[in-house]
C-alpha atoms as a PDB file:
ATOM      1  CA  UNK A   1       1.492  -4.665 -39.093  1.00  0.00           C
ATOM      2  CA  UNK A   2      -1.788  -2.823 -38.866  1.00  0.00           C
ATOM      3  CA  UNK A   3      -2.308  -3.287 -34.898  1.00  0.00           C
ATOM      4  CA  UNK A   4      -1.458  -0.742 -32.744  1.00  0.00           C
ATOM      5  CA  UNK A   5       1.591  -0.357 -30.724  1.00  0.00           C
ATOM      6  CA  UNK A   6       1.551  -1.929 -27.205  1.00  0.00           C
ATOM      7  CA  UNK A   7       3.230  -0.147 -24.121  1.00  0.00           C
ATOM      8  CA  UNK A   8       4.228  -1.964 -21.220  1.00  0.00           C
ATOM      9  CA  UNK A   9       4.527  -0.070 -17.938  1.00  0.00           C
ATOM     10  CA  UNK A  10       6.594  -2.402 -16.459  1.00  0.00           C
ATOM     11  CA  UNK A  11      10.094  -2.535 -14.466  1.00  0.00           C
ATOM     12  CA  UNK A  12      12.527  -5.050 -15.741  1.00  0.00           C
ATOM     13  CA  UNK A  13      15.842  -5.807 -14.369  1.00  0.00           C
ATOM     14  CA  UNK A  14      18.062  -4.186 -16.134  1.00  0.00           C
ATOM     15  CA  UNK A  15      21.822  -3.768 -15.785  1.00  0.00           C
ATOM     16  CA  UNK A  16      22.470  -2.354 -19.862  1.00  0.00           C
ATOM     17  CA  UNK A  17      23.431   1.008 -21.129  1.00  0.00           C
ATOM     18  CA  UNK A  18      20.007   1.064 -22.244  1.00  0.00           C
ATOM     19  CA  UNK A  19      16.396   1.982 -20.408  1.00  0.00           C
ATOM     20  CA  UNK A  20      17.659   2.307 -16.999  1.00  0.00           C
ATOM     21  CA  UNK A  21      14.980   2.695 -14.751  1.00  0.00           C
ATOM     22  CA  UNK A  22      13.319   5.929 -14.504  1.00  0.00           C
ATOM     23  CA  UNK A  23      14.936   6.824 -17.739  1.00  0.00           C
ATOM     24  CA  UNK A  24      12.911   7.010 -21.063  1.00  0.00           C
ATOM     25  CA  UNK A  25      14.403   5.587 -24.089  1.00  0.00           C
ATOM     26  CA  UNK A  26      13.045   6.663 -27.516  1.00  0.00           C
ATOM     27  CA  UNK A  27      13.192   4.221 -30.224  1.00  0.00           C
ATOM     28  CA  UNK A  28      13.614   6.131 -33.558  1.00  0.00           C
ATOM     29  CA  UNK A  29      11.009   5.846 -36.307  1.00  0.00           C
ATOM     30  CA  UNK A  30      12.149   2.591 -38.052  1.00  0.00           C
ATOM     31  CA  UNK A  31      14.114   0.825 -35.453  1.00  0.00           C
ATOM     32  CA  UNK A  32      12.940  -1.687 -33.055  1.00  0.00           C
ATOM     33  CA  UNK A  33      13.748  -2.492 -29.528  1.00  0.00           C
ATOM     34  CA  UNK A  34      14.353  -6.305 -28.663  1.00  0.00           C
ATOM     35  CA  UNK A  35      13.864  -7.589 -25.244  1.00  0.00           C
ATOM     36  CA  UNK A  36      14.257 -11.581 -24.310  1.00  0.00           C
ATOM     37  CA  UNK A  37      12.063 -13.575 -22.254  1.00  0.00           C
ATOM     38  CA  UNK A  38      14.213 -13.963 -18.998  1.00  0.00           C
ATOM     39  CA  UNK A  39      15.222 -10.085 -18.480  1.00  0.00           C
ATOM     40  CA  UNK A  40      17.328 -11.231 -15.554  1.00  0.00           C
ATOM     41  CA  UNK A  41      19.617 -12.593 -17.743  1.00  0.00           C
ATOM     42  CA  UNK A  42      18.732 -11.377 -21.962  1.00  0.00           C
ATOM     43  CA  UNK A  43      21.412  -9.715 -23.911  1.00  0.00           C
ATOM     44  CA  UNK A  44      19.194  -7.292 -25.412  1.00  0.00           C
ATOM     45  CA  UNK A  45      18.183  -3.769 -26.773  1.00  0.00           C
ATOM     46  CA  UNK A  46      18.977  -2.896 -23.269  1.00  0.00           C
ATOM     47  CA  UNK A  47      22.384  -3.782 -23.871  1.00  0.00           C
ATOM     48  CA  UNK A  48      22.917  -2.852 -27.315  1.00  0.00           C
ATOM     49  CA  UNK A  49      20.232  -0.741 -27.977  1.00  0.00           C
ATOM     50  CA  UNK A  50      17.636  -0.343 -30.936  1.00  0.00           C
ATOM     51  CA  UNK A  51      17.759  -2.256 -34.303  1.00  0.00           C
ATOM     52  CA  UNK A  52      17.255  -0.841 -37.319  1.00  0.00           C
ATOM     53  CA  UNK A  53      14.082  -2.832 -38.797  1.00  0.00           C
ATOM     54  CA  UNK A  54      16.397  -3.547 -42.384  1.00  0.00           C
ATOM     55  CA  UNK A  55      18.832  -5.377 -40.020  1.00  0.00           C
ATOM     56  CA  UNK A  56      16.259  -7.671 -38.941  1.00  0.00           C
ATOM     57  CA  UNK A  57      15.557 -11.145 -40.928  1.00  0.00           C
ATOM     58  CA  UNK A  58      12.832 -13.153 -40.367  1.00  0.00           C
ATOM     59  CA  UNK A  59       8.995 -12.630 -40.405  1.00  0.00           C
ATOM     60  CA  UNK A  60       5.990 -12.944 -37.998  1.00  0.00           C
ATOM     61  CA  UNK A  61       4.083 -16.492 -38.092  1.00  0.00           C
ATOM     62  CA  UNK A  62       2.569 -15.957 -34.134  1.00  0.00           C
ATOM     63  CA  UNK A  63       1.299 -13.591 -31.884  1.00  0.00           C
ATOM     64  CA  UNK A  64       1.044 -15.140 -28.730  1.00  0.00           C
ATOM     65  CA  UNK A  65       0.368 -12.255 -26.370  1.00  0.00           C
ATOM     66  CA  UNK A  66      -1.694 -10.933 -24.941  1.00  0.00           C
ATOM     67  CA  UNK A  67      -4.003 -13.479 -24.913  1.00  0.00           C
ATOM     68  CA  UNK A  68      -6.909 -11.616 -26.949  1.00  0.00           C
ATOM     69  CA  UNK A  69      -4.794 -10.831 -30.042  1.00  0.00           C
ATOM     70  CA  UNK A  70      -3.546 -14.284 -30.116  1.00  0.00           C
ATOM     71  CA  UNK A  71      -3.637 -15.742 -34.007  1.00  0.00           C
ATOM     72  CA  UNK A  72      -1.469 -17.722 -36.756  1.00  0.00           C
ATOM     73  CA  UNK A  73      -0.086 -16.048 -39.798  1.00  0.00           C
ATOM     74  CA  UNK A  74       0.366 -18.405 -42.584  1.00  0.00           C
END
């Protein structure tokens, strides 16, 4: 993708090996970091940490968020 990376300076719940709070995690140049919707309860890169992007399957067909870079891929 051409857009640029987005940061979010949030605190999630978190009880995973990964990203505890107040501690950075650095995701290595061509890995990604996964998080779920409900971070109370997502298995996720906080549990098992970054991905390596040829591990992942799949392509993008919606952005939803935020709302002003919403759009379709086709």
């Amino acid at each position: 993708m051409d857009d640029p990376p987005i940061f979010l300076e949030r605190v999630y719940y978190n009880r995973g090996a990964f990203g505890r709070a107040g501690q950075p995690f650095h995701v290595p140049e061509g890995e990604l970091f996964f998080m779920g919707d409900n971070s109370g309860s997502s298995k996720d890169s906080r549990y098992f940490g970054s991905v390596s992007e040829r591990h992942v399957v799949g392509r993008t067909f919606l952005i939803m968020w935020p709302l002003k870079r919403i759009r379709y891929f086709r």
